[in-house]
PDB file of N, CA and C in Angstrom:
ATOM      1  N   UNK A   1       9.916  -9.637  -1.910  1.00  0.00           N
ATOM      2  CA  UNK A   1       9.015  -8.531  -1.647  1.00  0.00           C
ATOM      3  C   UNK A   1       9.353  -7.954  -0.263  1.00  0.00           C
ATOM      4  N   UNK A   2       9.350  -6.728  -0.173  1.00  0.00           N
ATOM      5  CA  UNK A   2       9.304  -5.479   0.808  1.00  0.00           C
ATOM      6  C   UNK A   2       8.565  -6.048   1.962  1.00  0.00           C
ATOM      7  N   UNK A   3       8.826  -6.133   3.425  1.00  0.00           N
ATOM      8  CA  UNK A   3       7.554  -6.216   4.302  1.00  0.00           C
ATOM      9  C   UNK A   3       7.490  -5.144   5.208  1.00  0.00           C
ATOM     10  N   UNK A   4       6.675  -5.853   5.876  1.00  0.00           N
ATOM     11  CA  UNK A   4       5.897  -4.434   7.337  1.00  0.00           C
ATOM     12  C   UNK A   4       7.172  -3.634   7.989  1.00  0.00           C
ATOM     13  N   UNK A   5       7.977  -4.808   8.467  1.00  0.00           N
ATOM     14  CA  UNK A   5       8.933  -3.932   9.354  1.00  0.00           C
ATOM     15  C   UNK A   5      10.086  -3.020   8.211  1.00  0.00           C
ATOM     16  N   UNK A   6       9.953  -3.421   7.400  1.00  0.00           N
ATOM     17  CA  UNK A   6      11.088  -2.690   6.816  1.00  0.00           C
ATOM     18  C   UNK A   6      10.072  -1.392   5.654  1.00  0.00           C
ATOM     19  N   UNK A   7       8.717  -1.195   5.959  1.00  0.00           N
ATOM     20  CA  UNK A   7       7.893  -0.386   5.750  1.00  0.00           C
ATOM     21  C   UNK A   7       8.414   0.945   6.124  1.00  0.00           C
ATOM     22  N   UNK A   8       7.912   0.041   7.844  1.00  0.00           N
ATOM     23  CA  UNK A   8       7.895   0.822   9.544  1.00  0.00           C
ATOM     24  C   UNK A   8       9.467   1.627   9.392  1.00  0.00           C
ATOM     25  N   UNK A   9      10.106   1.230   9.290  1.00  0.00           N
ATOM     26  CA  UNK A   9      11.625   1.349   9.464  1.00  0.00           C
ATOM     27  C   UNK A   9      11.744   2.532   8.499  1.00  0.00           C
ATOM     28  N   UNK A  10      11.622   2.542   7.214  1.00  0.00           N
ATOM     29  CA  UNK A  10      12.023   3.745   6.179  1.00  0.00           C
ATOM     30  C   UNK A  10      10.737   5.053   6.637  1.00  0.00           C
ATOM     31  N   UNK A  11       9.721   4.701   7.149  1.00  0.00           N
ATOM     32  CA  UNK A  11       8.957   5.472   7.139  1.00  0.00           C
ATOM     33  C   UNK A  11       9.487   6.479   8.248  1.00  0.00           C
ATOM     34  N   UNK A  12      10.060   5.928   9.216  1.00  0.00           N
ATOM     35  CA  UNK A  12      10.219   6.504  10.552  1.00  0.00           C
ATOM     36  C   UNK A  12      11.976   7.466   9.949  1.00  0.00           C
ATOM     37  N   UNK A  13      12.560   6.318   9.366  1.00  0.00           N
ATOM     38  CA  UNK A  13      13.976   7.888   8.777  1.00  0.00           C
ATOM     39  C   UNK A  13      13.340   8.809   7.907  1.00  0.00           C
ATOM     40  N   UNK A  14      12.011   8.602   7.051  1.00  0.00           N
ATOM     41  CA  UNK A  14      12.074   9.833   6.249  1.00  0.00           C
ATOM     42  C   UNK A  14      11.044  10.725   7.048  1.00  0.00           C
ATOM     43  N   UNK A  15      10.103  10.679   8.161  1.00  0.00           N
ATOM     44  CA  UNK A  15       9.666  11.816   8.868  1.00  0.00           C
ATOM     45  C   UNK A  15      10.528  12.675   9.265  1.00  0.00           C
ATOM     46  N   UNK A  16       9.731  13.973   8.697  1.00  0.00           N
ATOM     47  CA  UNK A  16       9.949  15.760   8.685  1.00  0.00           C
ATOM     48  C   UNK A  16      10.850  15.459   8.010  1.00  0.00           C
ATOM     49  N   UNK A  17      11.050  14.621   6.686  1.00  0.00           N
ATOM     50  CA  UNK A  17      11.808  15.252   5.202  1.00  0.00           C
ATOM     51  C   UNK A  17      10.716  15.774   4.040  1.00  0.00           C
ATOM     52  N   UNK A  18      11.379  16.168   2.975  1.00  0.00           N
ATOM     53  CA  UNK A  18      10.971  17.021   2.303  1.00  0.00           C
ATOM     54  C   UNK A  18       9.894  15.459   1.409  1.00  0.00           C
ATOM     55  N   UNK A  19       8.952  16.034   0.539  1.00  0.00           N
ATOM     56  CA  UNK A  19       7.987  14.924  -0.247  1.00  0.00           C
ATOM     57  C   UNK A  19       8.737  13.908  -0.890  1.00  0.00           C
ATOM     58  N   UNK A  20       9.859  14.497  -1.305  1.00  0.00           N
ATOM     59  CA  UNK A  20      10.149  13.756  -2.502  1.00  0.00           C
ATOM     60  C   UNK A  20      10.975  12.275  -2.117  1.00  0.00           C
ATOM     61  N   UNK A  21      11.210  12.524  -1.170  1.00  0.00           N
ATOM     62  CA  UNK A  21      11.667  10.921  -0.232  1.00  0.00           C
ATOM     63  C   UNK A  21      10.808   9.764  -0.087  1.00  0.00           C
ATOM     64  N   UNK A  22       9.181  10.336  -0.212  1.00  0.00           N
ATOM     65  CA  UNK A  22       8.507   9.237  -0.075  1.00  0.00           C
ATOM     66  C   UNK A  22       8.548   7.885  -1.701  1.00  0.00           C
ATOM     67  N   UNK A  23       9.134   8.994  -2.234  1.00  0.00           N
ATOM     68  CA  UNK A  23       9.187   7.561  -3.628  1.00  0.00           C
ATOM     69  C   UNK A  23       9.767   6.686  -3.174  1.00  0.00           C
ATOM     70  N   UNK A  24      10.295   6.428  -2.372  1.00  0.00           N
ATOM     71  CA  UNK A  24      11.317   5.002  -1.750  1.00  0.00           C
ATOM     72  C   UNK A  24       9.807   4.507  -1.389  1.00  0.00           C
ATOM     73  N   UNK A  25       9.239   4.503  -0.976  1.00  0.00           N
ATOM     74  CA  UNK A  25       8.049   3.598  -0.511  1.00  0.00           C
ATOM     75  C   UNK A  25       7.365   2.824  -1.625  1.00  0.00           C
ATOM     76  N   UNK A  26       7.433   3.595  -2.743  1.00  0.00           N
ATOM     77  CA  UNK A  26       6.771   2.870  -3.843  1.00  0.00           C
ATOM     78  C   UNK A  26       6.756   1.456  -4.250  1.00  0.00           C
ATOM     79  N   UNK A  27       5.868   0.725  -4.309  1.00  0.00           N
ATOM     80  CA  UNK A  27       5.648  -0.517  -4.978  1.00  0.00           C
ATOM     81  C   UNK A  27       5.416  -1.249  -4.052  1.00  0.00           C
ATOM     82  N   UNK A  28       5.445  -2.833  -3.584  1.00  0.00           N
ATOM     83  CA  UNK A  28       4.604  -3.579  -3.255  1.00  0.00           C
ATOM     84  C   UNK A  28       5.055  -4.104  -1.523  1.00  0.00           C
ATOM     85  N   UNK A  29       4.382  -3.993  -0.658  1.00  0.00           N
ATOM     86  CA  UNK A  29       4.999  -4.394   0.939  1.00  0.00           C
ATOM     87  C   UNK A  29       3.832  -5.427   1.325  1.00  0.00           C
ATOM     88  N   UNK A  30       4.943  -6.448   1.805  1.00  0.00           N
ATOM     89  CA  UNK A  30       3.915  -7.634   2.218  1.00  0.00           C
ATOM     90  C   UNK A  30       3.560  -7.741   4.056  1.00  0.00           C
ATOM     91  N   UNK A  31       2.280  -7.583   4.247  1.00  0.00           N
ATOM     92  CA  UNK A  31       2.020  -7.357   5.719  1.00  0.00           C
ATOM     93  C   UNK A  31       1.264  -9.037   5.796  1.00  0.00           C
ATOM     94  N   UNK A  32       0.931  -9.512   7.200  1.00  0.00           N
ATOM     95  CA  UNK A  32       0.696 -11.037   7.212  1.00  0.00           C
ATOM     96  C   UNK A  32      -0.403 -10.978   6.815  1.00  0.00           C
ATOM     97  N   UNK A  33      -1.665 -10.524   6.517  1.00  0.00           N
ATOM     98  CA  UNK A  33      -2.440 -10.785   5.963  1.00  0.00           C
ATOM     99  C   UNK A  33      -3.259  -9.764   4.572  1.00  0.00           C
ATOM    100  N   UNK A  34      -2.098  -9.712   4.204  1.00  0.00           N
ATOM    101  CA  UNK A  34      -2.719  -8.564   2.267  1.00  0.00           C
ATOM    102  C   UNK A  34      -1.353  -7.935   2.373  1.00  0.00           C
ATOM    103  N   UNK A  35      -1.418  -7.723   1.066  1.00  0.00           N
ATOM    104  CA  UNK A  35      -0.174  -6.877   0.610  1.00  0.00           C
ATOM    105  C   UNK A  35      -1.116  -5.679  -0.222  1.00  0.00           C
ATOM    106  N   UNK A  36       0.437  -4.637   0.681  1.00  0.00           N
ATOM    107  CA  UNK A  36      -0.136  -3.356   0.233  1.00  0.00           C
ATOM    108  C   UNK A  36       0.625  -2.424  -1.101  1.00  0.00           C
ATOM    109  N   UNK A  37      -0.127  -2.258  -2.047  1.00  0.00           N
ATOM    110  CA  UNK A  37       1.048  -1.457  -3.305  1.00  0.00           C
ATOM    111  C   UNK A  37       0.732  -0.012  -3.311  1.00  0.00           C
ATOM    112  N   UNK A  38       1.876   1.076  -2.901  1.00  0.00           N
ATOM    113  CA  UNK A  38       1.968   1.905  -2.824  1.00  0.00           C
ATOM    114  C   UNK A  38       2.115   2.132  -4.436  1.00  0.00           C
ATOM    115  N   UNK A  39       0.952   2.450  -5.513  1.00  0.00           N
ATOM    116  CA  UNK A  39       1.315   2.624  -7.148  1.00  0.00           C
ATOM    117  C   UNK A  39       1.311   3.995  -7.148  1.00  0.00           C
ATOM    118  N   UNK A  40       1.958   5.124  -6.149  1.00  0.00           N
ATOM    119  CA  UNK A  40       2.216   6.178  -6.842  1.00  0.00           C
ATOM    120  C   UNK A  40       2.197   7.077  -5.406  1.00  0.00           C
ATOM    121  N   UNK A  41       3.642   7.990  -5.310  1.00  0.00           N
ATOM    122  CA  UNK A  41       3.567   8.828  -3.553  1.00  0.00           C
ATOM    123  C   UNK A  41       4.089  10.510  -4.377  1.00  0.00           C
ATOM    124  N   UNK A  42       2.977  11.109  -3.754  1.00  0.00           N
ATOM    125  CA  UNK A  42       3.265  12.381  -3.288  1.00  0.00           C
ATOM    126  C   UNK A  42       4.267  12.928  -3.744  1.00  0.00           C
ATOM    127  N   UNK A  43       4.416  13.532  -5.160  1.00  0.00           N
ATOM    128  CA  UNK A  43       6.408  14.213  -4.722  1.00  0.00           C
ATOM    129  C   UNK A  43       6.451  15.328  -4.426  1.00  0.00           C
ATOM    130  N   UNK A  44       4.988  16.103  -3.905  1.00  0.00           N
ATOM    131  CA  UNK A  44       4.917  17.897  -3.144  1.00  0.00           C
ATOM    132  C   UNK A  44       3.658  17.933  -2.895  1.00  0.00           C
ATOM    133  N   UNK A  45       3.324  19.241  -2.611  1.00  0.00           N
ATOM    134  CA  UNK A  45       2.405  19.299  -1.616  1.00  0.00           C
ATOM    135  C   UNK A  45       1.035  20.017  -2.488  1.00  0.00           C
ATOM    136  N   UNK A  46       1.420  20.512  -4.098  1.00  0.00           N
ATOM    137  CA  UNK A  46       0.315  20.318  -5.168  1.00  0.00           C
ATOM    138  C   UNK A  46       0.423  18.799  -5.947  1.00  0.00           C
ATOM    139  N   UNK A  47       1.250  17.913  -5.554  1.00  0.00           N
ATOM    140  CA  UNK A  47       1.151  16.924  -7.112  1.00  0.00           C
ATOM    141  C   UNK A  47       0.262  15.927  -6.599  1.00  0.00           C
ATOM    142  N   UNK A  48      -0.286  15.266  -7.104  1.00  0.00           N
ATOM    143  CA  UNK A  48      -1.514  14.346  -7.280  1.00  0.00           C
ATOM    144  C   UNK A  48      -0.870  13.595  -5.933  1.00  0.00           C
ATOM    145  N   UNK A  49      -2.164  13.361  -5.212  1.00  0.00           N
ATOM    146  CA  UNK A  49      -1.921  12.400  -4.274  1.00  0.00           C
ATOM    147  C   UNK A  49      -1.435  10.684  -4.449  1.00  0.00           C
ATOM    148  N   UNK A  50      -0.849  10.355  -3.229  1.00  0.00           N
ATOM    149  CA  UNK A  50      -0.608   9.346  -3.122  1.00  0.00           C
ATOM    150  C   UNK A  50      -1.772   8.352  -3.596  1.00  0.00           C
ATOM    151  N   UNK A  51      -1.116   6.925  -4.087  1.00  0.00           N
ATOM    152  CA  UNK A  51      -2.221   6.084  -4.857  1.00  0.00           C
ATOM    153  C   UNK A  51      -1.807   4.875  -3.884  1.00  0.00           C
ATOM    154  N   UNK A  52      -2.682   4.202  -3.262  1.00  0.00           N
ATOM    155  CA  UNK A  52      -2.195   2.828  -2.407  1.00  0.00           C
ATOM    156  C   UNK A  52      -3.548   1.915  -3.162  1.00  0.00           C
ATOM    157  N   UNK A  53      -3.347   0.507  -3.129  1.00  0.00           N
ATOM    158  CA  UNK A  53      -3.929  -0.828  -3.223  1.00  0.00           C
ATOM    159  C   UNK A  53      -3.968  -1.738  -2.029  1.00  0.00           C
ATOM    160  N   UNK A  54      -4.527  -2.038  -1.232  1.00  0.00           N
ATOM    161  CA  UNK A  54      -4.415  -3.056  -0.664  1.00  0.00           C
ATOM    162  C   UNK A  54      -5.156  -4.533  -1.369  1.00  0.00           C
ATOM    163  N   UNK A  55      -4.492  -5.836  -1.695  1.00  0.00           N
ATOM    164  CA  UNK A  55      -5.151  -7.295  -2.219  1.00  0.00           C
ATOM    165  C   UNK A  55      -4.798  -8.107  -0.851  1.00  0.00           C
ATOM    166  N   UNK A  56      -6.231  -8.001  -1.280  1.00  0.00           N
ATOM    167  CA  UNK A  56      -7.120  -9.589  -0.018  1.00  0.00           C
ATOM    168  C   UNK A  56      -7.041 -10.685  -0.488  1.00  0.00           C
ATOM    169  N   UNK A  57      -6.676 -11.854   0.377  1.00  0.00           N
ATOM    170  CA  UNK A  57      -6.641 -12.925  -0.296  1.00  0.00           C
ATOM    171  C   UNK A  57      -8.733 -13.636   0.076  1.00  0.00           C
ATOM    172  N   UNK A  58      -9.225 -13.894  -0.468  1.00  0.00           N
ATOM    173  CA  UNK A  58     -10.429 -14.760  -0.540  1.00  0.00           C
ATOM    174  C   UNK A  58     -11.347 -14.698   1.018  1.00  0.00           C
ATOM    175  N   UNK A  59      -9.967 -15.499   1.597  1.00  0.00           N
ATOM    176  CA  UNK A  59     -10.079 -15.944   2.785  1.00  0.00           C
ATOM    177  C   UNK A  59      -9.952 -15.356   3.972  1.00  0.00           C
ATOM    178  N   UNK A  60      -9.282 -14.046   3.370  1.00  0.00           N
ATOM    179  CA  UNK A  60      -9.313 -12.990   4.524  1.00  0.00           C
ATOM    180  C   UNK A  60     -10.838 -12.341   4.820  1.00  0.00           C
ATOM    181  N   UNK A  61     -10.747 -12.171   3.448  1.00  0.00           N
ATOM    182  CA  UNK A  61     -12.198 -10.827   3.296  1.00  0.00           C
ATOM    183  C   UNK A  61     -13.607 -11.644   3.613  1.00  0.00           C
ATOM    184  N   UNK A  62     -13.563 -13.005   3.378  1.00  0.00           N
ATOM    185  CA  UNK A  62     -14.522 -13.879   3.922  1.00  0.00           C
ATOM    186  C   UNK A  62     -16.084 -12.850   3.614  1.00  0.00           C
ATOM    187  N   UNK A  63     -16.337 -12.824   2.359  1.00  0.00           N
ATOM    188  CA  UNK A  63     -16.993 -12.559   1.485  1.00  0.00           C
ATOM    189  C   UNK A  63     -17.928 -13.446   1.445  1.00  0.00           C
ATOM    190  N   UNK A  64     -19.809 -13.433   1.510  1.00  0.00           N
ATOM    191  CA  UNK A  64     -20.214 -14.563   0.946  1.00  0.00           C
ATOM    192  C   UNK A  64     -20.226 -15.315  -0.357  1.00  0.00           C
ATOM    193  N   UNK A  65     -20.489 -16.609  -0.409  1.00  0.00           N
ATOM    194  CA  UNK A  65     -20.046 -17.011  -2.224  1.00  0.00           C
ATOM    195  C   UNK A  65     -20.848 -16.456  -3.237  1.00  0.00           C
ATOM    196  N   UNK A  66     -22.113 -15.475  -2.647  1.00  0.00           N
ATOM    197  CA  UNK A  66     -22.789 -15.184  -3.390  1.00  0.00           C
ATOM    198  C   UNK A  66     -22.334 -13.879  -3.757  1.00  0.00           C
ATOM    199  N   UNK A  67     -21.683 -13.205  -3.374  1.00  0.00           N
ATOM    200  CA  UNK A  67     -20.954 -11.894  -3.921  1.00  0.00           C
ATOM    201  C   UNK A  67     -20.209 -12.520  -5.107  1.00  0.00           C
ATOM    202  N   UNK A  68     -19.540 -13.734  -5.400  1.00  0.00           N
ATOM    203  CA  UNK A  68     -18.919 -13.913  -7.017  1.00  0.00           C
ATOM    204  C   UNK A  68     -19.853 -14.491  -7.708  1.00  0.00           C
ATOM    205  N   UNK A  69     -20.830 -14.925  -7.506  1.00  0.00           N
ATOM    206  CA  UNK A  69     -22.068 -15.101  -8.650  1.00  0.00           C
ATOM    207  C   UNK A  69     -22.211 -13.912  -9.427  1.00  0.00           C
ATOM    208  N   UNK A  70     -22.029 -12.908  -9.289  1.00  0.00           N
ATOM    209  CA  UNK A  70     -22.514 -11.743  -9.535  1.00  0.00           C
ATOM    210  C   UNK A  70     -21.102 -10.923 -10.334  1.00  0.00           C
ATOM    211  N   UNK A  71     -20.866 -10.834 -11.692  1.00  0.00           N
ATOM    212  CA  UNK A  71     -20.083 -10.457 -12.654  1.00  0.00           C
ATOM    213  C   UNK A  71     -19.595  -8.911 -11.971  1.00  0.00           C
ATOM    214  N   UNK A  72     -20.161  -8.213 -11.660  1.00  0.00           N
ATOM    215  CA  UNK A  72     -20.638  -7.158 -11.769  1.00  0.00           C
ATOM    216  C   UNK A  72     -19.461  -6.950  -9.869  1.00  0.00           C
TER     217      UNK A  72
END
């Protein structure tokens, strides 16, 4: 998997290029605490916006246990 610095790194060659460069970013970059999935970038300046995910692990988000009692 993809991480932070090599995020940082493509992000910084494709500033002031045209949209359609950002598809290289697509799919999953691991930062030290959650990984982030870029599921869908920009290819102009009408097409549907960018789609990002960030997943928490449990222990990050330090959630009380009573938030998973709850289905919902």
């Amino acid at each position: 998997m993809r991480d932070a610095s090599e995020l940082a790194t493509l992000l910084k060659q494709m500033d002031g290029r045209g949209y359609k460069v950002y598809k290289a970013i697509t799919g999953a970059w691991n930062f030290p605490d959650f990984t982030l999935h870029v599921d869908h970038a920009q290819g102009g300046p009408f097409a549907a916006p960018t789609r990002l995910r960030l997943l928490l692990s449990a222990d990050v988000v330090a959630l009380p246990e009573s938030v998973y009692r709850n289905p919902l």
